[in-house]
C-alpha atoms as a PDB file:
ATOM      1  CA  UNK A   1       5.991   6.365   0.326  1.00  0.00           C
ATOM      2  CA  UNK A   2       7.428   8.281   3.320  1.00  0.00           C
ATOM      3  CA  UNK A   3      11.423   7.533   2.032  1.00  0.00           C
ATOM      4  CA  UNK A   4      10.580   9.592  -0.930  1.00  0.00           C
ATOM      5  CA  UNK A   5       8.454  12.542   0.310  1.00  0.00           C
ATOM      6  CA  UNK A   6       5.548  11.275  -0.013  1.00  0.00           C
ATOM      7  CA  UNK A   7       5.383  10.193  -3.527  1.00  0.00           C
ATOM      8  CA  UNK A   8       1.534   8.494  -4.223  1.00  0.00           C
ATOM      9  CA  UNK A   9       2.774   5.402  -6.135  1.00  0.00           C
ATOM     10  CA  UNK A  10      -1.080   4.520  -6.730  1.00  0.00           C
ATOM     11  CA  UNK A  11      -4.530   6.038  -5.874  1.00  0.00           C
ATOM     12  CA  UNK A  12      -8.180   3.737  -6.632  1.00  0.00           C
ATOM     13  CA  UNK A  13      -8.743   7.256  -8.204  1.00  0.00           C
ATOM     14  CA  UNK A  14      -6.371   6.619 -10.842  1.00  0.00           C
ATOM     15  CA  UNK A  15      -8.645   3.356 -12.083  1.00  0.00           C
ATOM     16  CA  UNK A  16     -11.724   4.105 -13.794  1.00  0.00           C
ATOM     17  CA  UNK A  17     -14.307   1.763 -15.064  1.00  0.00           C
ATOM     18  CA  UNK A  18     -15.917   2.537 -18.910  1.00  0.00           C
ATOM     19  CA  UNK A  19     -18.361   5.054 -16.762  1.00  0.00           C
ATOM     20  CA  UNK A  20     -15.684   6.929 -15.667  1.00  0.00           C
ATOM     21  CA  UNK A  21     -15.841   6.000 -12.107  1.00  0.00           C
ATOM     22  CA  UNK A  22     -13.199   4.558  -9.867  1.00  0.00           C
ATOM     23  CA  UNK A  23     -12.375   0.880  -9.232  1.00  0.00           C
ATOM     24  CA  UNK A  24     -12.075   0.500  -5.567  1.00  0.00           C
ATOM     25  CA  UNK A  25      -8.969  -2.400  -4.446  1.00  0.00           C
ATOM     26  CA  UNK A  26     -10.635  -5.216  -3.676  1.00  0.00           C
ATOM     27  CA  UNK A  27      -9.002  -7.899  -1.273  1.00  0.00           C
ATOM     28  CA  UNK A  28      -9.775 -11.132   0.792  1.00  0.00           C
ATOM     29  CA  UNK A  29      -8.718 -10.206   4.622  1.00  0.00           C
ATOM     30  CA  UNK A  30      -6.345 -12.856   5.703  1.00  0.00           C
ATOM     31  CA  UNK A  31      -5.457 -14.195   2.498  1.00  0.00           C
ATOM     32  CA  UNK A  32      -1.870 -12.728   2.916  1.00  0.00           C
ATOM     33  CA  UNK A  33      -2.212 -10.859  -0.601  1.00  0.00           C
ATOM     34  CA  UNK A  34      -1.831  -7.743   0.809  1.00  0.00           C
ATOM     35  CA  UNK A  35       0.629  -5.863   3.426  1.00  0.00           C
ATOM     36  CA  UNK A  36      -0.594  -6.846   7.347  1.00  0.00           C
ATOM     37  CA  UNK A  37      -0.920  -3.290   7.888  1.00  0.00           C
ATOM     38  CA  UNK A  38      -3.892  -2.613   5.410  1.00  0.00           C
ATOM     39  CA  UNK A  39      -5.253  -5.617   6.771  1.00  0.00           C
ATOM     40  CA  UNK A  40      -4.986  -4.273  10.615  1.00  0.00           C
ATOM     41  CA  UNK A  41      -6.451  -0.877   9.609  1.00  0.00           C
ATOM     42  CA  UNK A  42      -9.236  -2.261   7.209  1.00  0.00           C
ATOM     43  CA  UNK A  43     -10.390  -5.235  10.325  1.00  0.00           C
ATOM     44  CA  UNK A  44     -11.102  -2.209  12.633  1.00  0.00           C
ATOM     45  CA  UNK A  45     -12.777  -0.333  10.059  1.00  0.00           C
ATOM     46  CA  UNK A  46     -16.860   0.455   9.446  1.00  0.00           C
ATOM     47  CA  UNK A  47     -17.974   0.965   5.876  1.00  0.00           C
ATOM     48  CA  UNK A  48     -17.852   4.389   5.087  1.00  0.00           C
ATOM     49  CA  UNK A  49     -15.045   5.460   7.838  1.00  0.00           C
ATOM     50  CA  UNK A  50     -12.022   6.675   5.948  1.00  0.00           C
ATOM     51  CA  UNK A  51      -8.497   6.319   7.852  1.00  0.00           C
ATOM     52  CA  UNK A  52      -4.706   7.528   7.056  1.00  0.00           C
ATOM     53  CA  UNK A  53      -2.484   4.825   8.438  1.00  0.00           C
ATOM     54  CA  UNK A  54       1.223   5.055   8.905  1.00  0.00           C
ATOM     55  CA  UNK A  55       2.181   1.692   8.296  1.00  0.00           C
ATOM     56  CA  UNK A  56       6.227   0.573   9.555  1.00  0.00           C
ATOM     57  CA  UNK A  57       8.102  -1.485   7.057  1.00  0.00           C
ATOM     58  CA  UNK A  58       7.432  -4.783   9.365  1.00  0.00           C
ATOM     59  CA  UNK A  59       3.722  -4.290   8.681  1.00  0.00           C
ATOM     60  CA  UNK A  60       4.640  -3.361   4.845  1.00  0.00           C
ATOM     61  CA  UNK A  61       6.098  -4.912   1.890  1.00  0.00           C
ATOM     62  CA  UNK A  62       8.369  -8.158   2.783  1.00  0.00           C
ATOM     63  CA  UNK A  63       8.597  -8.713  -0.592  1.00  0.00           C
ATOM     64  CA  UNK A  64       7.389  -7.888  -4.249  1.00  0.00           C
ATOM     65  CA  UNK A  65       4.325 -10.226  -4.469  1.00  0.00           C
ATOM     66  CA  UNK A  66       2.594  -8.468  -2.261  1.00  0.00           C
ATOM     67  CA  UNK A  67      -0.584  -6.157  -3.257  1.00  0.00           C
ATOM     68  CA  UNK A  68      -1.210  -2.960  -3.586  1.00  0.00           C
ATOM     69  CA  UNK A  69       2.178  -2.808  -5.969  1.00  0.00           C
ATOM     70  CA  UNK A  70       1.961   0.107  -8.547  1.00  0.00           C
ATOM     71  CA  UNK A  71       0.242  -0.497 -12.408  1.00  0.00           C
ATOM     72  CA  UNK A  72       2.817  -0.062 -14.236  1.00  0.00           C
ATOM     73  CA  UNK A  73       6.257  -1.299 -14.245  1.00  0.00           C
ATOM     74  CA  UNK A  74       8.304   1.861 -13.039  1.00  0.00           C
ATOM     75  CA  UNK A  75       6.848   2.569  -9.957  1.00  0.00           C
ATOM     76  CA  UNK A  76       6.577  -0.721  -9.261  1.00  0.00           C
ATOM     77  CA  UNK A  77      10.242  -0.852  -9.364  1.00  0.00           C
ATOM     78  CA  UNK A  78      10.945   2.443  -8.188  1.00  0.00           C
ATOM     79  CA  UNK A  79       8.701   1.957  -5.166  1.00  0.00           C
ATOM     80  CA  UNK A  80      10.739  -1.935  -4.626  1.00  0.00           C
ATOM     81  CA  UNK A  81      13.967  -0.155  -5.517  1.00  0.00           C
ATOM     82  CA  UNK A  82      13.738   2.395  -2.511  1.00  0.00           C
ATOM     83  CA  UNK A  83      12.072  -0.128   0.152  1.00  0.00           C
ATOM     84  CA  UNK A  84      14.814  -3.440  -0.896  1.00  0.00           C
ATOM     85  CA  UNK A  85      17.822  -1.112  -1.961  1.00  0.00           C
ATOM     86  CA  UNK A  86      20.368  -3.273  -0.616  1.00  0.00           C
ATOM     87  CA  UNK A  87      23.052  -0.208   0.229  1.00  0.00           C
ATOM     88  CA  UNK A  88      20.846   1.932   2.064  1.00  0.00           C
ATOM     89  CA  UNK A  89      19.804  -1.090   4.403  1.00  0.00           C
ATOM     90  CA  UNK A  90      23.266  -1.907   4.617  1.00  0.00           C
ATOM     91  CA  UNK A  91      23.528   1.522   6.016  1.00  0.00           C
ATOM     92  CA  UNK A  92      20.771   1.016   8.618  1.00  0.00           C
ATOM     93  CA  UNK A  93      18.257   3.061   7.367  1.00  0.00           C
ATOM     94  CA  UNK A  94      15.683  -0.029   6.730  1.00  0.00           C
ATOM     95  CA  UNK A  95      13.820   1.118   9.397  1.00  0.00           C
ATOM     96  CA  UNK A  96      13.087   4.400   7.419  1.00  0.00           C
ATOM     97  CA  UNK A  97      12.756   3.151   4.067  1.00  0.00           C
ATOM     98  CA  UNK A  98       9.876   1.169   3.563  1.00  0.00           C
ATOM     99  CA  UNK A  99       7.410   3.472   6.215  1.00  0.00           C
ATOM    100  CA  UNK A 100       4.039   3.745   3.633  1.00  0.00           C
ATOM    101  CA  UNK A 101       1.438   6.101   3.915  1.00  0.00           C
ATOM    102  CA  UNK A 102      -2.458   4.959   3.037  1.00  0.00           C
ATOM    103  CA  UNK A 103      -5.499   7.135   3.391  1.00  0.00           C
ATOM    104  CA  UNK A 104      -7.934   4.510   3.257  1.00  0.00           C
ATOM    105  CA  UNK A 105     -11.983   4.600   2.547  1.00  0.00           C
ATOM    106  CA  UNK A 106     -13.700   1.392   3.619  1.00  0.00           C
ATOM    107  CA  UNK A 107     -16.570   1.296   1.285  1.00  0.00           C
ATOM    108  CA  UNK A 108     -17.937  -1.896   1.109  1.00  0.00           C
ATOM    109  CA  UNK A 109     -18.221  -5.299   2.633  1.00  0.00           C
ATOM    110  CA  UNK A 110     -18.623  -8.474   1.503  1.00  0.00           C
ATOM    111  CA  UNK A 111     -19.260 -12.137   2.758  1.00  0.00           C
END
């Protein structure tokens, strides 16, 4: 999250199956579950290309149904707190405050 030097709010690293391996995000593209800007990056993307995407806050989060949000409950506020906190937009600096960044790594598709 670019508004608070670059704090990771979540990584698929962070998820591990009983193996001990991660558990990649899995999403339907154009099923509006997740932010339009993964979706841009991810529909231009070949499995096994990895990406770091700058996404604005009109490509991010609109509002706090929308996926990848953070596991647990405080940086799922934290990270809603900073991007909807009502008197720093009031002070025109939405256009700062919700800029993400994802390094993304396309691993699999399926149909």
């Amino acid at each position: 999250l670019a508004a608070k030097q670059g704090w990771r709010f979540d990584s698929t690293y962070d998820h591990k199956d009983s193996t001990g391996e991660p558990i990649p995000f899995v999403f339907t593209l154009g099923s509006g579950k997740v932010i339009s800007g993964i979706e841009s990056a991810v529909r231009s993307m070949q499995v096994g290309g990895t990406r770091r995407v700058i996404i604005p806050p009109s490509q991010g989060y609109q509002n706090t149904s929308q996926e990848p949000i953070p596991p647990n409950f405080f940086d799922r506020q934290r990270l809603f707190t900073t991007i909807f906190n009502p008197t720093r937009l009031g002070n025109g600096e939405g256009s700062t405050l919700g800029t993400l960044i994802f390094d993304i790594e396309l691993i699999s598709i399926r149909h």
